[in-house]
PDB file of N, CA and C in Angstrom:
ATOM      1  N   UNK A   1       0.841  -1.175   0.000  1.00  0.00           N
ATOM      2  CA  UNK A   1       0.000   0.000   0.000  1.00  0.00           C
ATOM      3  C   UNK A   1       0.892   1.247   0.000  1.00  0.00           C
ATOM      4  N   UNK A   2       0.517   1.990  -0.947  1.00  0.00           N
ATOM      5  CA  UNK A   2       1.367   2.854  -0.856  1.00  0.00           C
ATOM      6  C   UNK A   2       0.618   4.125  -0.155  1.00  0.00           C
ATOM      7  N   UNK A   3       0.955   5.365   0.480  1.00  0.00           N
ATOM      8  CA  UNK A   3       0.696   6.401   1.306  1.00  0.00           C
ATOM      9  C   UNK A   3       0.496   8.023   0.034  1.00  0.00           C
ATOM     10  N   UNK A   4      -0.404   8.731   0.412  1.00  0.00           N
ATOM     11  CA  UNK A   4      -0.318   9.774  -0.900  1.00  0.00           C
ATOM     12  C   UNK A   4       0.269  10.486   0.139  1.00  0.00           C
ATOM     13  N   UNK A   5       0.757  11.760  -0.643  1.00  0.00           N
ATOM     14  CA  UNK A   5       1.795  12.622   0.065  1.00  0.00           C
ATOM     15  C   UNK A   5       0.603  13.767   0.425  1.00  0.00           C
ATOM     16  N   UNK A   6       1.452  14.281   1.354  1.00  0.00           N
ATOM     17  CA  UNK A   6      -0.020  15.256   2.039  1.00  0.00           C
ATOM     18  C   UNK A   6       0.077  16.443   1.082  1.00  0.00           C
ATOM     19  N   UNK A   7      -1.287  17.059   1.071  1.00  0.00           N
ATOM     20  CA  UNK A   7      -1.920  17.890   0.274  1.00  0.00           C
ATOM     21  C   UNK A   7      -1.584  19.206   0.812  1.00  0.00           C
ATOM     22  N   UNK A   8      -1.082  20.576  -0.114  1.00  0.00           N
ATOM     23  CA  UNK A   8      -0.491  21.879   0.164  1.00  0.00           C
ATOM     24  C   UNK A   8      -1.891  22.187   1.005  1.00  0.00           C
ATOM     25  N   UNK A   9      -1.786  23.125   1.868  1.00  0.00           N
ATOM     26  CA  UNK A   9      -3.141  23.927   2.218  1.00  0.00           C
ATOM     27  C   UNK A   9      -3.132  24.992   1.937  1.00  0.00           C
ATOM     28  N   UNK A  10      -4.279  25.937   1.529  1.00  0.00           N
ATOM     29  CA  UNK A  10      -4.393  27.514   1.145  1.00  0.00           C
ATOM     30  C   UNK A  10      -4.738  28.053   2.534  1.00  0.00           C
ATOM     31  N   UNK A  11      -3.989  29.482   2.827  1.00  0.00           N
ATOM     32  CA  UNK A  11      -4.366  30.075   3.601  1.00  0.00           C
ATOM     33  C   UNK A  11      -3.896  31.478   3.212  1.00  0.00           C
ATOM     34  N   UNK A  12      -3.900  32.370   3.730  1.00  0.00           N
ATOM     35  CA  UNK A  12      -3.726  33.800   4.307  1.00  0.00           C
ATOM     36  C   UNK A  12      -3.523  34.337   5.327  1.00  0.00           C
ATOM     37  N   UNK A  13      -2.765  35.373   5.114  1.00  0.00           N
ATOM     38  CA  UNK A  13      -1.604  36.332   6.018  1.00  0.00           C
ATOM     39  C   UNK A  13      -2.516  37.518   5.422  1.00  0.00           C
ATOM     40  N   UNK A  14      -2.650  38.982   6.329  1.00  0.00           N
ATOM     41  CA  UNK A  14      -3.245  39.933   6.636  1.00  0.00           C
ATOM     42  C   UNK A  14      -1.801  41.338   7.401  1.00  0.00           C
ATOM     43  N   UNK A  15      -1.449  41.762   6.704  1.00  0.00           N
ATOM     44  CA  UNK A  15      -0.525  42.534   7.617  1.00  0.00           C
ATOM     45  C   UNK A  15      -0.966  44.493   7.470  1.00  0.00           C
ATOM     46  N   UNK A  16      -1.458  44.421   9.105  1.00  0.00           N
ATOM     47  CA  UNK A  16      -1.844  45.550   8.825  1.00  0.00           C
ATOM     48  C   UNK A  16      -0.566  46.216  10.408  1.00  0.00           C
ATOM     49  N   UNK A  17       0.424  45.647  10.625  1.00  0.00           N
ATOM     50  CA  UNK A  17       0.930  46.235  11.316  1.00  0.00           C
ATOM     51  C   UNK A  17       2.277  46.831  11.360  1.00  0.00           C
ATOM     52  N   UNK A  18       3.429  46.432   9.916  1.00  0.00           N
ATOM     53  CA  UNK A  18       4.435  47.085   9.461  1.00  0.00           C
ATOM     54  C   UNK A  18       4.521  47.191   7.829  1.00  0.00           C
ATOM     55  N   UNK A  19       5.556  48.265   7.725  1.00  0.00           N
ATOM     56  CA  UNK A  19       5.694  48.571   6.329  1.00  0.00           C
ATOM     57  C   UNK A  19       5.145  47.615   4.895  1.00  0.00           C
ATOM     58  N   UNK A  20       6.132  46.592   5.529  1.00  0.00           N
ATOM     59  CA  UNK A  20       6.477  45.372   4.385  1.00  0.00           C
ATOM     60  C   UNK A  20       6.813  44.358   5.317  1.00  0.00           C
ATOM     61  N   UNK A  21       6.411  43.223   5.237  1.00  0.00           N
ATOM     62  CA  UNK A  21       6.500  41.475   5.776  1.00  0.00           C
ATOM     63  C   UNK A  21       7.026  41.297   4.666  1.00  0.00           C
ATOM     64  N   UNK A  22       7.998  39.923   4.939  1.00  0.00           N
ATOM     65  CA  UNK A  22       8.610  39.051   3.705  1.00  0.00           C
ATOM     66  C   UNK A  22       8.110  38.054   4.727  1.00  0.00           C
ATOM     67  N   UNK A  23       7.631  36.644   3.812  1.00  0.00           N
ATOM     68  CA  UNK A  23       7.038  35.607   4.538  1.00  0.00           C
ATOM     69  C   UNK A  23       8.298  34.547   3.285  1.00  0.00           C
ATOM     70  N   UNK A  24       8.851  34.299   4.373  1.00  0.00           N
ATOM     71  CA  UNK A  24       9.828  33.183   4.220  1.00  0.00           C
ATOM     72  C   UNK A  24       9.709  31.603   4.308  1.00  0.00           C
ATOM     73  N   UNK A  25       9.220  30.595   3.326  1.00  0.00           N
ATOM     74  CA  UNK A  25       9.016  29.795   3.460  1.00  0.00           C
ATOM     75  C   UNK A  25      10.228  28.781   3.395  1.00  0.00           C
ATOM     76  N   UNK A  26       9.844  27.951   4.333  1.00  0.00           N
ATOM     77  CA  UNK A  26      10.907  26.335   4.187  1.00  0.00           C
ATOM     78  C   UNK A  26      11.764  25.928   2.955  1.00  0.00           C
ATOM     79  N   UNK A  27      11.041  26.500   1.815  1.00  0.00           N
ATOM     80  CA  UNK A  27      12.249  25.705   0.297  1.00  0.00           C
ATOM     81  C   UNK A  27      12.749  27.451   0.155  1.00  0.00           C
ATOM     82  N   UNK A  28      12.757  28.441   0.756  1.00  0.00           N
ATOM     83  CA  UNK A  28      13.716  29.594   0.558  1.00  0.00           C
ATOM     84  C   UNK A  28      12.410  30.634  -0.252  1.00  0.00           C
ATOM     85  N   UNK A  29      11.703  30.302  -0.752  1.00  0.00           N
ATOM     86  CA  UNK A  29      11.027  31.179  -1.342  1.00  0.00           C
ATOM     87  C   UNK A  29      10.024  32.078  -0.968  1.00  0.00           C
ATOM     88  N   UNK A  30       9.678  33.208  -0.805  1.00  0.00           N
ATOM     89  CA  UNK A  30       9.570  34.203  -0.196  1.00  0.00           C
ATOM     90  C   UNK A  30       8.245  35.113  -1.418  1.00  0.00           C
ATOM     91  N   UNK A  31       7.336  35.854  -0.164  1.00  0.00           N
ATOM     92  CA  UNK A  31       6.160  36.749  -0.665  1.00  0.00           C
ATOM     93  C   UNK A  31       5.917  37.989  -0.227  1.00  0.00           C
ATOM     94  N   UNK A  32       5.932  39.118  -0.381  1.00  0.00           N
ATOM     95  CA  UNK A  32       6.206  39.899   0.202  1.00  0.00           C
ATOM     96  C   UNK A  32       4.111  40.361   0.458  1.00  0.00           C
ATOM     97  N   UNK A  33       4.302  41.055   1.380  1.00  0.00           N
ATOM     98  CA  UNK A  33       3.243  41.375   1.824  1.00  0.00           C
ATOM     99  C   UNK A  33       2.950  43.265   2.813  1.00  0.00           C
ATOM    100  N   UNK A  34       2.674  43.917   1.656  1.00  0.00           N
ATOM    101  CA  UNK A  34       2.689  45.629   2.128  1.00  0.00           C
ATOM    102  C   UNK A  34       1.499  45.746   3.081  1.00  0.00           C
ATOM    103  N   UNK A  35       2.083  46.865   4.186  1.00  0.00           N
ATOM    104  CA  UNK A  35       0.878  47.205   4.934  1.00  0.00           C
ATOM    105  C   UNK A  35      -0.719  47.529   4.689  1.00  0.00           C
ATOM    106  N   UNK A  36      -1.422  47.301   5.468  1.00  0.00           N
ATOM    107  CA  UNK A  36      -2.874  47.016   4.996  1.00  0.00           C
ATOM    108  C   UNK A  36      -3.456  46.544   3.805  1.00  0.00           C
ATOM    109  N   UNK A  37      -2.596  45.104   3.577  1.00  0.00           N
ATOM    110  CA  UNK A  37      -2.676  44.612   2.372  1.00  0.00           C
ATOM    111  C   UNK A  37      -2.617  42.894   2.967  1.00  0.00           C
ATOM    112  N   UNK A  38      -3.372  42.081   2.038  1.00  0.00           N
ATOM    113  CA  UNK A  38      -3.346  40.513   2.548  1.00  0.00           C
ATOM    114  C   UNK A  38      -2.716  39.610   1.024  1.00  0.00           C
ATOM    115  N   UNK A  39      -2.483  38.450   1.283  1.00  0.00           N
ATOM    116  CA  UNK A  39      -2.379  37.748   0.380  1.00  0.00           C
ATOM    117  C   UNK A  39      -2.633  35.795   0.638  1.00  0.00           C
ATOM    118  N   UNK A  40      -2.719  35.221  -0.032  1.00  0.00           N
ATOM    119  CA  UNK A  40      -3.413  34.034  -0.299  1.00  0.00           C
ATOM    120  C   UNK A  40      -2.157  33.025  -0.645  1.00  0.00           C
ATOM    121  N   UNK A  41      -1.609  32.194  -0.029  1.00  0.00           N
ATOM    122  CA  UNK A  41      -0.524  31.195  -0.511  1.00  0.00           C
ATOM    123  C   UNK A  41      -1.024  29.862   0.224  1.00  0.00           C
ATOM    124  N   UNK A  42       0.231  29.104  -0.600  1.00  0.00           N
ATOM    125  CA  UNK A  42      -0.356  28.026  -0.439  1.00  0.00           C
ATOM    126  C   UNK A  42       0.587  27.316   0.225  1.00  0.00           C
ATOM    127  N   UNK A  43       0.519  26.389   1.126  1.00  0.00           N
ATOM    128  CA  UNK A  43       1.797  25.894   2.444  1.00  0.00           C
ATOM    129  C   UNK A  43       2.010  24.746   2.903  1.00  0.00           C
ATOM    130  N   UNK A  44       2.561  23.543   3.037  1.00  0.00           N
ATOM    131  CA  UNK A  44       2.707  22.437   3.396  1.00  0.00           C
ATOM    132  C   UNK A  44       2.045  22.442   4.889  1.00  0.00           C
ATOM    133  N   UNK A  45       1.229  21.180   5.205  1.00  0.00           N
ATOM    134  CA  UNK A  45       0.620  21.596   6.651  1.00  0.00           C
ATOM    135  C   UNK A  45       2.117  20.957   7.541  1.00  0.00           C
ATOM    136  N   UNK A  46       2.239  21.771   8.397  1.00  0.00           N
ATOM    137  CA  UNK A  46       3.492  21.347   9.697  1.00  0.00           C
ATOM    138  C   UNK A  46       4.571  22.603   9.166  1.00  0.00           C
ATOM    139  N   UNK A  47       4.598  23.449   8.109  1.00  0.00           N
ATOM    140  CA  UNK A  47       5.372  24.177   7.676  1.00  0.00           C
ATOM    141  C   UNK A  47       5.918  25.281   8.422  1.00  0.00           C
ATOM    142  N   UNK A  48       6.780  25.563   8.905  1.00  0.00           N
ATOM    143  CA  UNK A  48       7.312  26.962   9.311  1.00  0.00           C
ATOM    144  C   UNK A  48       7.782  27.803   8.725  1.00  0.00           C
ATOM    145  N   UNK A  49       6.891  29.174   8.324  1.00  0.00           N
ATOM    146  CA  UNK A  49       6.931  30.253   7.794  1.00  0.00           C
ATOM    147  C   UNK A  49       7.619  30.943   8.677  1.00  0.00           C
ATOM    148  N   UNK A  50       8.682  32.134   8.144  1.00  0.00           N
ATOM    149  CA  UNK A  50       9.276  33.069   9.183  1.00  0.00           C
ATOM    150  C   UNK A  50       8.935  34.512   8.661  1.00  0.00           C
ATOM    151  N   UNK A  51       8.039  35.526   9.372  1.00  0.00           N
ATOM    152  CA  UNK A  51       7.412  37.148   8.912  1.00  0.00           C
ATOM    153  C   UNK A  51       8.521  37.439   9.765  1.00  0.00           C
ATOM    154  N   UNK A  52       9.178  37.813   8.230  1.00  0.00           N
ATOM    155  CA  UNK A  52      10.723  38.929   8.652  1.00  0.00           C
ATOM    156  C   UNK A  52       9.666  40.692   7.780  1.00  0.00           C
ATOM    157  N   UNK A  53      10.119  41.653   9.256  1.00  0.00           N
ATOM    158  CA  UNK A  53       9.292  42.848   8.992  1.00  0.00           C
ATOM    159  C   UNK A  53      10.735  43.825   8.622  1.00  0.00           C
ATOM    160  N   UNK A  54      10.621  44.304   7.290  1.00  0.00           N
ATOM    161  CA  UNK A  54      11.646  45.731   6.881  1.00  0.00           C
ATOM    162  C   UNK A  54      11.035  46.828   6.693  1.00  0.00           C
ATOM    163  N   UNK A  55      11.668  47.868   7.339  1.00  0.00           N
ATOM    164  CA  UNK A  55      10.872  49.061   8.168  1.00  0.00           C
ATOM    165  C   UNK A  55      11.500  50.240   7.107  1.00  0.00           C
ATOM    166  N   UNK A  56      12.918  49.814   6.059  1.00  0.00           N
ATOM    167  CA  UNK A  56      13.106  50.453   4.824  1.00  0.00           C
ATOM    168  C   UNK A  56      13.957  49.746   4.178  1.00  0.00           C
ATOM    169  N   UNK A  57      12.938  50.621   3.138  1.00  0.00           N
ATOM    170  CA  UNK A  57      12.567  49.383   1.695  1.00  0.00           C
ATOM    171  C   UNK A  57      14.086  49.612   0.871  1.00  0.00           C
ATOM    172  N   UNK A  58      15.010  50.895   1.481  1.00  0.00           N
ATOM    173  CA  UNK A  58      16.517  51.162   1.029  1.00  0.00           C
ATOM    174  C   UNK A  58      17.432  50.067   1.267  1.00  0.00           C
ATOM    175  N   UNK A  59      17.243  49.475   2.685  1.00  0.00           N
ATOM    176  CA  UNK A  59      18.367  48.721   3.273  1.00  0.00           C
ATOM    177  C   UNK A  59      17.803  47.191   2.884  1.00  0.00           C
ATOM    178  N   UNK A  60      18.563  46.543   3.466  1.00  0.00           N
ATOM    179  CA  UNK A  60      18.307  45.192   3.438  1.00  0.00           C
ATOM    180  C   UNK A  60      18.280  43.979   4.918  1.00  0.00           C
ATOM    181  N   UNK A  61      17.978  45.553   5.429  1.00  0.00           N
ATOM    182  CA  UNK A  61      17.490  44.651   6.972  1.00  0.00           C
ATOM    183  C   UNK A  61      16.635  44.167   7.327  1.00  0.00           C
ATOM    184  N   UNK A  62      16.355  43.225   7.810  1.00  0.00           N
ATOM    185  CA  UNK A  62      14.959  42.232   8.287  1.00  0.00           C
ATOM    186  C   UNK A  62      14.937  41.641   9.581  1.00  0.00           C
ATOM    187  N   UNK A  63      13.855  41.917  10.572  1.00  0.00           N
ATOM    188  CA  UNK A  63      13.891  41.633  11.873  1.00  0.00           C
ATOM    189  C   UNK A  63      12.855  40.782  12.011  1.00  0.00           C
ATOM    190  N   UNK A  64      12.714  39.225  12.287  1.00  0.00           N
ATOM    191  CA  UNK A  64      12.080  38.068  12.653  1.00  0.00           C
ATOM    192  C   UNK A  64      11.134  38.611  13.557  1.00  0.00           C
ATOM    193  N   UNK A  65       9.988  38.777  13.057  1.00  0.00           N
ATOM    194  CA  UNK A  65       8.692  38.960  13.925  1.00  0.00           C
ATOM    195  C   UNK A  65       8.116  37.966  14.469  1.00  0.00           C
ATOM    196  N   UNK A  66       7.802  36.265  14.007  1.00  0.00           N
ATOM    197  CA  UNK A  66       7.388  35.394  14.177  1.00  0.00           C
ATOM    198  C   UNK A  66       8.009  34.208  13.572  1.00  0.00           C
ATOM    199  N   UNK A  67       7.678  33.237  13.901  1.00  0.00           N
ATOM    200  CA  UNK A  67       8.009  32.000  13.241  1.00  0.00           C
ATOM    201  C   UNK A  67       6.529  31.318  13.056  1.00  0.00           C
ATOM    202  N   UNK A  68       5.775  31.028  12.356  1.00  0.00           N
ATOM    203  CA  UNK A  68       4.456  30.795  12.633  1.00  0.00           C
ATOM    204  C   UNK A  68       4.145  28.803  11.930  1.00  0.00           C
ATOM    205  N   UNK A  69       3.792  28.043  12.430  1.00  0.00           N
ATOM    206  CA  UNK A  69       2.919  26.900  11.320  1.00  0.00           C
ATOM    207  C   UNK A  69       2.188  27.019  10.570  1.00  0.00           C
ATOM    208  N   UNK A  70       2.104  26.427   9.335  1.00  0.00           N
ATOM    209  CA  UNK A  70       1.658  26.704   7.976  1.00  0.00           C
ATOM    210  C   UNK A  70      -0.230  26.808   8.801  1.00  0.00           C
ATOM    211  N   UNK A  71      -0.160  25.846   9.657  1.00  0.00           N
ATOM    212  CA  UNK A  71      -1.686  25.322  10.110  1.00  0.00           C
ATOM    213  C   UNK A  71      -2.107  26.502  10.918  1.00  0.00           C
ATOM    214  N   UNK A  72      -1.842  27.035  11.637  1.00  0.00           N
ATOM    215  CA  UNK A  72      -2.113  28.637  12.165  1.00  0.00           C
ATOM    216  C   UNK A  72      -2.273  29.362  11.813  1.00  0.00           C
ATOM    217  N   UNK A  73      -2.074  30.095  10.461  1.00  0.00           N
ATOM    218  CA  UNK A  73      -2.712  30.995   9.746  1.00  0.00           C
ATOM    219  C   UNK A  73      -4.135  31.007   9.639  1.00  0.00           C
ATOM    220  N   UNK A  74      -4.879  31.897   8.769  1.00  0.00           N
ATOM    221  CA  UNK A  74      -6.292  32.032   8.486  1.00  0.00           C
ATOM    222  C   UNK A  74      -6.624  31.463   7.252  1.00  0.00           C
ATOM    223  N   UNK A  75      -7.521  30.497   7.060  1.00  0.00           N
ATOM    224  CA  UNK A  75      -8.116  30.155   5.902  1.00  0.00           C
ATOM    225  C   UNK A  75      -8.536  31.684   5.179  1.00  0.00           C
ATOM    226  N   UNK A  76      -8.461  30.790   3.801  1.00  0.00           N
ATOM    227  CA  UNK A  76      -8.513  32.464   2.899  1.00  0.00           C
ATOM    228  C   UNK A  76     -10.518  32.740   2.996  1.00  0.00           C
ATOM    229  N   UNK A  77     -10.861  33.710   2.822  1.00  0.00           N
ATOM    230  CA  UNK A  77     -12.251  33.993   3.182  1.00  0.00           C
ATOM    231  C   UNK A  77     -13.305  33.798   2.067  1.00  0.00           C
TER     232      UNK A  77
END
């Protein structure tokens, strides 16, 4: 018997509390997400996303706001 591989889940991120979020996923690839603005991705369930918040959009600094599970986010609406 063979096992199917588990299914991506859709959810959403909502950032209405800094400039710009970069949402950093597990294979390196990354979404950016502007203040009072949401977006819709799609995430391995058990996944750890990291919302690194840059406060200017000049530099290339990023400060780890969270580490969150793919399963904790909000289903998209």
């Amino acid at each position: 018997m063979t096992s199917r591989p588990p299914q991506k889940m859709r959810k959403q991120y909502v950032n209405n509390d800094y400039p710009l979020i970069i949402m950093k996923f597990e294979d390196g690839h990354e979404i950016k997400v502007y203040q009072n603005t949401g977006k819709e991705f799609d995430a391995w369930p058990g996944e750890t996303i990291k919302l690194l918040a840059m406060y200017d959009p000049t530099s290339h600094d990023r400060e780890l706001v969270e580490a969150r599970k793919a399963d904790l986010f909000a289903d998209p609406d």
